[in-house]
Every structure is written in structure tokens, then in C-alpha cells.
N, C-alpha and C. Protein backbone atom coordinates (compact mmCIF):
# COMPACT_ATOMS: atom_id res chain seq x y z
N UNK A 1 33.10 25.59 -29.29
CA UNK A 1 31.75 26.05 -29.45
C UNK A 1 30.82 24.84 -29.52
N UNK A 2 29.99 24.98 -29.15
CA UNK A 2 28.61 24.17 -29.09
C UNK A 2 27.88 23.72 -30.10
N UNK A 3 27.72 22.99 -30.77
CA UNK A 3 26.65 22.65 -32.01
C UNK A 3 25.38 22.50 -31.74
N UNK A 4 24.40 23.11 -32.64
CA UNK A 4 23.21 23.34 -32.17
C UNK A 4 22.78 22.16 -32.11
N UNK A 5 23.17 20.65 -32.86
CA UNK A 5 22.39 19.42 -32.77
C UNK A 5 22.60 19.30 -31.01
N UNK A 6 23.87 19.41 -30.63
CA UNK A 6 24.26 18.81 -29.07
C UNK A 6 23.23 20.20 -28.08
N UNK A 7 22.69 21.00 -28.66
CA UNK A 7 21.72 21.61 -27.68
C UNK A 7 20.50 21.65 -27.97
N UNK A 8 19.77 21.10 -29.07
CA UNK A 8 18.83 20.65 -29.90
C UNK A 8 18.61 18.66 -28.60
N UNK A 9 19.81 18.00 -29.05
CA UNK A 9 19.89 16.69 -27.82
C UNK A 9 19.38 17.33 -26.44
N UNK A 10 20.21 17.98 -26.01
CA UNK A 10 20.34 18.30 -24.64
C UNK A 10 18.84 18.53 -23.87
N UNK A 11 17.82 20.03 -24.82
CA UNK A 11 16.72 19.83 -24.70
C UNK A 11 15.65 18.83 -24.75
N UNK A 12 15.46 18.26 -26.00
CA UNK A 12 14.92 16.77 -26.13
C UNK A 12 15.08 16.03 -24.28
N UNK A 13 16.60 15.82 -24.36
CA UNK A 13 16.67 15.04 -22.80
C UNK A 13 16.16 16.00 -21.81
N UNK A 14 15.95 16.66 -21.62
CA UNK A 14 15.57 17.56 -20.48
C UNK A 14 14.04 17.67 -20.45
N UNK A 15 13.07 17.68 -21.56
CA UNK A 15 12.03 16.84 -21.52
C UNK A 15 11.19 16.05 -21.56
N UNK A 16 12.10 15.06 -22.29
CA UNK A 16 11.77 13.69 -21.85
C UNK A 16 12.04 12.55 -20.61
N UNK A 17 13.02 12.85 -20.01
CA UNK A 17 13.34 12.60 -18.54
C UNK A 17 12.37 13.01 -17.04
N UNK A 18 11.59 14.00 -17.29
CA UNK A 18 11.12 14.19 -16.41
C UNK A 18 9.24 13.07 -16.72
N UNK A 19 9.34 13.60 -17.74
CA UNK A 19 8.20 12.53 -18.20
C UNK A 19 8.29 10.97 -17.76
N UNK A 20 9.22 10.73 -18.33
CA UNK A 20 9.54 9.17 -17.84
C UNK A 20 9.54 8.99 -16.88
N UNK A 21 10.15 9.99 -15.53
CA UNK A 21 10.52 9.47 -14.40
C UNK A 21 8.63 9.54 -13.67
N UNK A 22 8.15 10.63 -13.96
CA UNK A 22 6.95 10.54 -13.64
C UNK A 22 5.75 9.38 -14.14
N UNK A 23 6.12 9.09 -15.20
CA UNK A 23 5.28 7.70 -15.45
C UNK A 23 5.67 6.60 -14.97
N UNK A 24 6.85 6.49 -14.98
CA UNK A 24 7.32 5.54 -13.31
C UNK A 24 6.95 5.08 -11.86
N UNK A 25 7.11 6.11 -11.69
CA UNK A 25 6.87 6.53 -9.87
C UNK A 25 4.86 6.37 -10.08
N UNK A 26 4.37 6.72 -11.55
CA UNK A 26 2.88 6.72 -11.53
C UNK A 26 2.05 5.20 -11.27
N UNK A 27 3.09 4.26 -11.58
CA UNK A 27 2.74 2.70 -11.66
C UNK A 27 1.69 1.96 -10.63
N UNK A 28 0.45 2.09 -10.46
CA UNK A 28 -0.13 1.82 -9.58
C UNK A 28 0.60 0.50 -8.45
N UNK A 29 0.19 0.31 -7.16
CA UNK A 29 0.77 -0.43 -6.30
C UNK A 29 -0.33 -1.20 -5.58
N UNK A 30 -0.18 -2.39 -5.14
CA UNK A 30 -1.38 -3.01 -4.31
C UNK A 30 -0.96 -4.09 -3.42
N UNK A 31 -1.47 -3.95 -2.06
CA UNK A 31 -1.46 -5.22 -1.05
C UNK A 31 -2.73 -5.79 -1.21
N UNK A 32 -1.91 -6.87 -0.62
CA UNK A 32 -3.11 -8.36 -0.69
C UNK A 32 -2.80 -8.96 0.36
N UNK A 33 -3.39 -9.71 1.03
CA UNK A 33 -3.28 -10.44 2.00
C UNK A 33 -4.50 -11.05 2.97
N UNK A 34 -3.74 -12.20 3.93
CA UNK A 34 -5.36 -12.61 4.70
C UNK A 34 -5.04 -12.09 5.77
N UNK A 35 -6.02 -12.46 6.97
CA UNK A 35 -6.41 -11.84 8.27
C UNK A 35 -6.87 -13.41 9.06
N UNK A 36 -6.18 -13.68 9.91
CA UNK A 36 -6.25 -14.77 10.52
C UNK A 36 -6.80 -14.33 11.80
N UNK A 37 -6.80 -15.71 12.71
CA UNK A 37 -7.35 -15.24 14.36
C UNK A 37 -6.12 -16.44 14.76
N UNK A 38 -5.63 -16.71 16.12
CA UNK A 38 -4.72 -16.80 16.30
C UNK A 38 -4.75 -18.37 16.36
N UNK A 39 -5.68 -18.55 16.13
CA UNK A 39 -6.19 -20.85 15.72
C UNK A 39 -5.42 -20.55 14.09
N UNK A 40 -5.48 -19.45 13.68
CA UNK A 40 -5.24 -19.63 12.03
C UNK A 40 -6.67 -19.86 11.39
N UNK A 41 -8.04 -19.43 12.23
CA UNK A 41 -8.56 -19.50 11.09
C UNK A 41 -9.19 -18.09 10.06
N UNK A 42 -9.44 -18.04 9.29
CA UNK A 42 -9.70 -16.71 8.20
C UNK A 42 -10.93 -15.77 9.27
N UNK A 43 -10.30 -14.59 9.24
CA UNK A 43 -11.64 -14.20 9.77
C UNK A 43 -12.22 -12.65 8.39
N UNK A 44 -13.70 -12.68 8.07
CA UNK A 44 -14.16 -12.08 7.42
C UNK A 44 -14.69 -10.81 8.77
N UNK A 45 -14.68 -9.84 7.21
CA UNK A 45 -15.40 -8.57 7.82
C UNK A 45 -14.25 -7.61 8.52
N UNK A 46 -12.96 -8.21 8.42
CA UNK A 46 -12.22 -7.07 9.30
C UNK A 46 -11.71 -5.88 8.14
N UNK A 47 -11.79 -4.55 8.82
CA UNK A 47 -11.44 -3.52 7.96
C UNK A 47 -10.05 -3.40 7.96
N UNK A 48 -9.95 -3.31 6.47
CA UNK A 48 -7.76 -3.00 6.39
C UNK A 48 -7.96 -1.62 5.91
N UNK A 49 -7.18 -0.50 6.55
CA UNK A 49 -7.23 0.83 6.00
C UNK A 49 -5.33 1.16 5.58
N UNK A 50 -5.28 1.65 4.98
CA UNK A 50 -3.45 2.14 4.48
C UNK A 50 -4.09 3.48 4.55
N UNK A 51 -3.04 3.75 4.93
CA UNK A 51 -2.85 5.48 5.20
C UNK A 51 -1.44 5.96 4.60
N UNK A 52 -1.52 6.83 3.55
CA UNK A 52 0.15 7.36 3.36
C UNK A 52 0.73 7.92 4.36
N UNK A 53 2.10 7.69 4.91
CA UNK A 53 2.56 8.61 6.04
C UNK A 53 3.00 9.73 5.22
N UNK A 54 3.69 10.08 4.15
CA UNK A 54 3.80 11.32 3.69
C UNK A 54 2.80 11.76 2.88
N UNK A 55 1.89 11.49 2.52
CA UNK A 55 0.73 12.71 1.84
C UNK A 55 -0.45 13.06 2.91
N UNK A 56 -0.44 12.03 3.67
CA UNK A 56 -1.65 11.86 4.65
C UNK A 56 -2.99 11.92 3.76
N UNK A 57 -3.14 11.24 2.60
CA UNK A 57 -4.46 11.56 1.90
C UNK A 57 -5.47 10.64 2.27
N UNK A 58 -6.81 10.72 2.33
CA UNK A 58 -7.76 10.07 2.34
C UNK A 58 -7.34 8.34 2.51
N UNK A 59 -7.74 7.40 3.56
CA UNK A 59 -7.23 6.63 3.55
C UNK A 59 -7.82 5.50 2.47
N UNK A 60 -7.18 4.18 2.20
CA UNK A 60 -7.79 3.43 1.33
C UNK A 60 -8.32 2.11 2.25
N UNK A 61 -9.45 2.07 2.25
CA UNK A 61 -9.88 0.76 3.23
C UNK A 61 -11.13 -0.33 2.22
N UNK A 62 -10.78 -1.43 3.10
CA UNK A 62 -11.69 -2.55 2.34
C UNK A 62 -11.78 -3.79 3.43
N UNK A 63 -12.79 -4.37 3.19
CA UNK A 63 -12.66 -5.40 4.68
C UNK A 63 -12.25 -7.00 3.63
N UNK A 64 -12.33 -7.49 4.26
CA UNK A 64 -11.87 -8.96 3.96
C UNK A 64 -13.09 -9.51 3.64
N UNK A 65 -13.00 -10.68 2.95
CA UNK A 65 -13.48 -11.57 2.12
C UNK A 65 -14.23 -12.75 3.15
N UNK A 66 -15.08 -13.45 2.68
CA UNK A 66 -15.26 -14.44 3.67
C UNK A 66 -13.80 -16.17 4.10
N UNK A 67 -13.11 -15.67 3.10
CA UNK A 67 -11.81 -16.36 3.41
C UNK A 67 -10.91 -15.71 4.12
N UNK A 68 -11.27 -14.26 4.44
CA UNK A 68 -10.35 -13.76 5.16
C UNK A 68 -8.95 -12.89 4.25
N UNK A 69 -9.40 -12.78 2.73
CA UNK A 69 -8.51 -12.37 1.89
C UNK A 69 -8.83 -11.13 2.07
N UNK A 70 -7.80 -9.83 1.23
CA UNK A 70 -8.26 -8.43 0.55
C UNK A 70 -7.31 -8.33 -0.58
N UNK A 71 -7.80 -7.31 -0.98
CA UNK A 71 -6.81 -6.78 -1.39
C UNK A 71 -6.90 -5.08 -1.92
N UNK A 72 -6.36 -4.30 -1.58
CA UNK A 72 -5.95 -2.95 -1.79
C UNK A 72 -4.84 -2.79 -3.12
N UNK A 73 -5.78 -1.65 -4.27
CA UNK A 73 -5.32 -1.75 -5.56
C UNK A 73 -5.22 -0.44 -5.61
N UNK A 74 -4.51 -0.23 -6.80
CA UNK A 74 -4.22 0.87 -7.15
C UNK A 74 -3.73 2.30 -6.45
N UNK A 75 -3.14 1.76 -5.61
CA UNK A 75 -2.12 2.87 -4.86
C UNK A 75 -0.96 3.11 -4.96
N UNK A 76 -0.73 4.45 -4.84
CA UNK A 76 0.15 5.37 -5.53
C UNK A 76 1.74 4.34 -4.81
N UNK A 77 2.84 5.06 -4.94
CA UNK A 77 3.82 4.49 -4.13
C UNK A 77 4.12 5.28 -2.82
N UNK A 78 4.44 4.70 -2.48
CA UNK A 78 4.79 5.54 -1.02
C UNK A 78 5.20 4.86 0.43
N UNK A 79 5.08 5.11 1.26
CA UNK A 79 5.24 4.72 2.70
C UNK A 79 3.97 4.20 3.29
N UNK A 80 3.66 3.56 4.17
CA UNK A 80 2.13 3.71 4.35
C UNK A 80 2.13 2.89 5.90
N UNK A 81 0.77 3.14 6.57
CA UNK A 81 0.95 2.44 7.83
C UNK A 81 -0.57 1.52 7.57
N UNK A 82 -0.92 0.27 7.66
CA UNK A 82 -1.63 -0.35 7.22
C UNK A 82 -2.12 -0.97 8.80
N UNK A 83 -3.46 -0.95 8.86
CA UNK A 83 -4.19 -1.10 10.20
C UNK A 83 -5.46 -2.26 9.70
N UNK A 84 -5.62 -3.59 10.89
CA UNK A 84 -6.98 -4.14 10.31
C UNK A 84 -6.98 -4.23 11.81
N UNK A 85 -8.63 -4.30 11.54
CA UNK A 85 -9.02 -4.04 12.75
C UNK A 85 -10.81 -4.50 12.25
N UNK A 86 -11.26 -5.24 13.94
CA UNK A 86 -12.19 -5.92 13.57
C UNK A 86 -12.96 -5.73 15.38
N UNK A 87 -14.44 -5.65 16.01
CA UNK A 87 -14.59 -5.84 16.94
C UNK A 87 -14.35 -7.13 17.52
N UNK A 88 -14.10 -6.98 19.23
CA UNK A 88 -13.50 -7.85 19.56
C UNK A 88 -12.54 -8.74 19.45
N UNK A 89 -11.20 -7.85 18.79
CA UNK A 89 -9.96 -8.07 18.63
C UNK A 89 -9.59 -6.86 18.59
N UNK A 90 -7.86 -7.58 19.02
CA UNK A 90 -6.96 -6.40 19.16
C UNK A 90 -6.48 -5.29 17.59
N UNK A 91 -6.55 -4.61 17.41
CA UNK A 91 -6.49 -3.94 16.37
C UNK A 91 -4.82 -4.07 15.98
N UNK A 92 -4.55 -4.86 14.67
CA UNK A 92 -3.42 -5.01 14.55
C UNK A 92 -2.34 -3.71 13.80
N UNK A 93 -1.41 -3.20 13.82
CA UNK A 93 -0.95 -2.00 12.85
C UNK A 93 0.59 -2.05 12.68
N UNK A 94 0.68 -2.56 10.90
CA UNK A 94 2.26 -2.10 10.88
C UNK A 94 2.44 -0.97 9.81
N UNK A 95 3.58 -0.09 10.66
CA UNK A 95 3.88 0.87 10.17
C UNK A 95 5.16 1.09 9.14
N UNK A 96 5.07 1.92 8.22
CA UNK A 96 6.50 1.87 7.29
C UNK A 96 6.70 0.70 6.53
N UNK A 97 5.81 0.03 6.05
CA UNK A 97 5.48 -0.11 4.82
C UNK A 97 5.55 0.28 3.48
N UNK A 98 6.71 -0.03 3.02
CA UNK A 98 6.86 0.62 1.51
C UNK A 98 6.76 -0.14 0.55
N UNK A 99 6.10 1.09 -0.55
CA UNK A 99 5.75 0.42 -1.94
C UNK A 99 6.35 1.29 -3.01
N UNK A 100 7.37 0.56 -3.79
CA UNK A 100 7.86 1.08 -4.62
C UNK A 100 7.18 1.41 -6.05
N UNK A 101 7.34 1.92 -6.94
CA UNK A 101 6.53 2.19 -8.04
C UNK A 101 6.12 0.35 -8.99
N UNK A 102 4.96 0.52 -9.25
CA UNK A 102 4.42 -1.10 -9.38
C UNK A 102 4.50 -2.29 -8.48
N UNK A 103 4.89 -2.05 -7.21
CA UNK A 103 5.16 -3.34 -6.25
C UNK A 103 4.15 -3.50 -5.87
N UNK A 104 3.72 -4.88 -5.69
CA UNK A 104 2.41 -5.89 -4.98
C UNK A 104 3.41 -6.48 -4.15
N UNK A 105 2.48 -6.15 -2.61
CA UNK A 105 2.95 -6.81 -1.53
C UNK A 105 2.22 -7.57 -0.72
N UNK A 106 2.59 -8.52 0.05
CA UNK A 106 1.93 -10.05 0.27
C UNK A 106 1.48 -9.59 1.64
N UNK A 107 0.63 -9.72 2.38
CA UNK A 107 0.80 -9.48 4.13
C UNK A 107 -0.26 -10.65 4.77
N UNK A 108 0.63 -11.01 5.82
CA UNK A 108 -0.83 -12.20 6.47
C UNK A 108 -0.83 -11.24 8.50
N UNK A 109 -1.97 -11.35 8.75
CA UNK A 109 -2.43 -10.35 9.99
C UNK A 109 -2.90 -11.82 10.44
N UNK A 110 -2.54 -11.47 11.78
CA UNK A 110 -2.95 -12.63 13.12
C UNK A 110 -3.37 -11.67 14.14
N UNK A 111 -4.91 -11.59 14.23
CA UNK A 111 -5.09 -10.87 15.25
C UNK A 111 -5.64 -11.80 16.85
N UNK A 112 -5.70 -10.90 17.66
CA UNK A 112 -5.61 -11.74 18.73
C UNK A 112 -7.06 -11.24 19.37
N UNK A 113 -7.97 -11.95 20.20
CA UNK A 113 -8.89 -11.60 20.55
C UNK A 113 -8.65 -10.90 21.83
N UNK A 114 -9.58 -9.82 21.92
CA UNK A 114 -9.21 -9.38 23.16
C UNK A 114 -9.32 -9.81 24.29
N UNK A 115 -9.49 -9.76 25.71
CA UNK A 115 -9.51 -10.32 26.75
C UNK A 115 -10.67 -9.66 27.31
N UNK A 116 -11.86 -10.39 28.16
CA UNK A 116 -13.06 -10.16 28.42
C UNK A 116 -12.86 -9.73 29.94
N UNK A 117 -13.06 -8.84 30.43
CA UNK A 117 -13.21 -8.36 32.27
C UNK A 117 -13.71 -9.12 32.85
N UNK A 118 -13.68 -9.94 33.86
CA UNK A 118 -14.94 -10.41 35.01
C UNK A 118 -15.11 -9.61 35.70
């Protein structure tokens, strides 16, 4: 037979586990990184947008710094496809990007200028 302390435990764990695991996974997440041109030097003003591939929610965008820095804070964890993009360059995009619960991730973008028609 069962003792009520070991099902008195059992409950306790059954709601405190789900709590925890959710304040976990809640840990905000953020990239940072610069945006180069293909001399290496910083280019300002280009827009970085992350997009979740599984929630598809509202994307998170911010342009760069006049050093060519950003950084994107407080996002959830997830998968994400991260795009910068600036006129008159090629729009750079990598996809599957993951961020685990609290991970800061580093990224440097080399974009390339586009090529002009005669």
C-alpha cells in the first residue's frame, strides 16, 4: 500500500516540475553581432530582422549602429531565420539558427554589394 506522504511527494513533484521547466525555456535570448561590406568595413543602417520558424510571430528587427554593431534582446528560444539587409547590397539570410533557453549568440554578416547593369 501507498503512504499518503509518498502521494502527498508525488503531487508536490508534479507541480513543481512543470513550473520549473517553464521558467527555463522562459530565459530571455539575444544576438549580437556586426555587418561588414566585403573590404571589412562596418556598415550602419542595415536592418537585421529574426523571424521564429516555428511560431512565425511578429518579427524582431533593429538596424545597426554606426560601427556596424546590433544587437537583438530578449527573445524567446527557438529556431529562427535571421536576415540583414541594406539597399544596394545583396540581402544576406541564415536560416536555422538556434537559441537555446538564455543563449547569446555572436554573428558577423559580410554583405556583398550588388552589381550595377550597363
Amino acid at each position: 500500500m501507498v503512504s499518503r506522504r509518498t502521494v502527498l511527494m508525488a503531487l508536490v513533484a508534479c507541480a513543481v516540475l512543470p513550473a520549473a521547466l517553464a521558467a527555463q525555456s522562459s530565459k530571455p535570448c539575444m544576438i549580437m553581432g556586426v555587418v561588414q561590406d566585403a573590404s571589412r568595413t562596418p556598415l550602419s543602417g542595415v536592418t537585421i530582422e529574426a523571424v521564429s520558424d516555428v511560431t512565425g510571430d511578429q518579427p524582431h528587427v533593429i538596424s545597426t549602429d554606426s560601427e556596424g554593431k546590433f544587437q537583438l534582446t530578449d527573445l524567446p528560444s527557438g529556431t529562427y531565420t535571421i536576415t540583414a539587409s541594406i539597399p544596394e547590397y545583396r540581402t544576406f539570410k541564415r536560416e536555422g539558427v538556434y537559441l537555446a533557453p538564455g543563449m547569446n549568440a555572436s554573428m558577423i554578416f559580410v554583405l556583398a554589394q550588388e552589381r550595377t547593369r550597363d
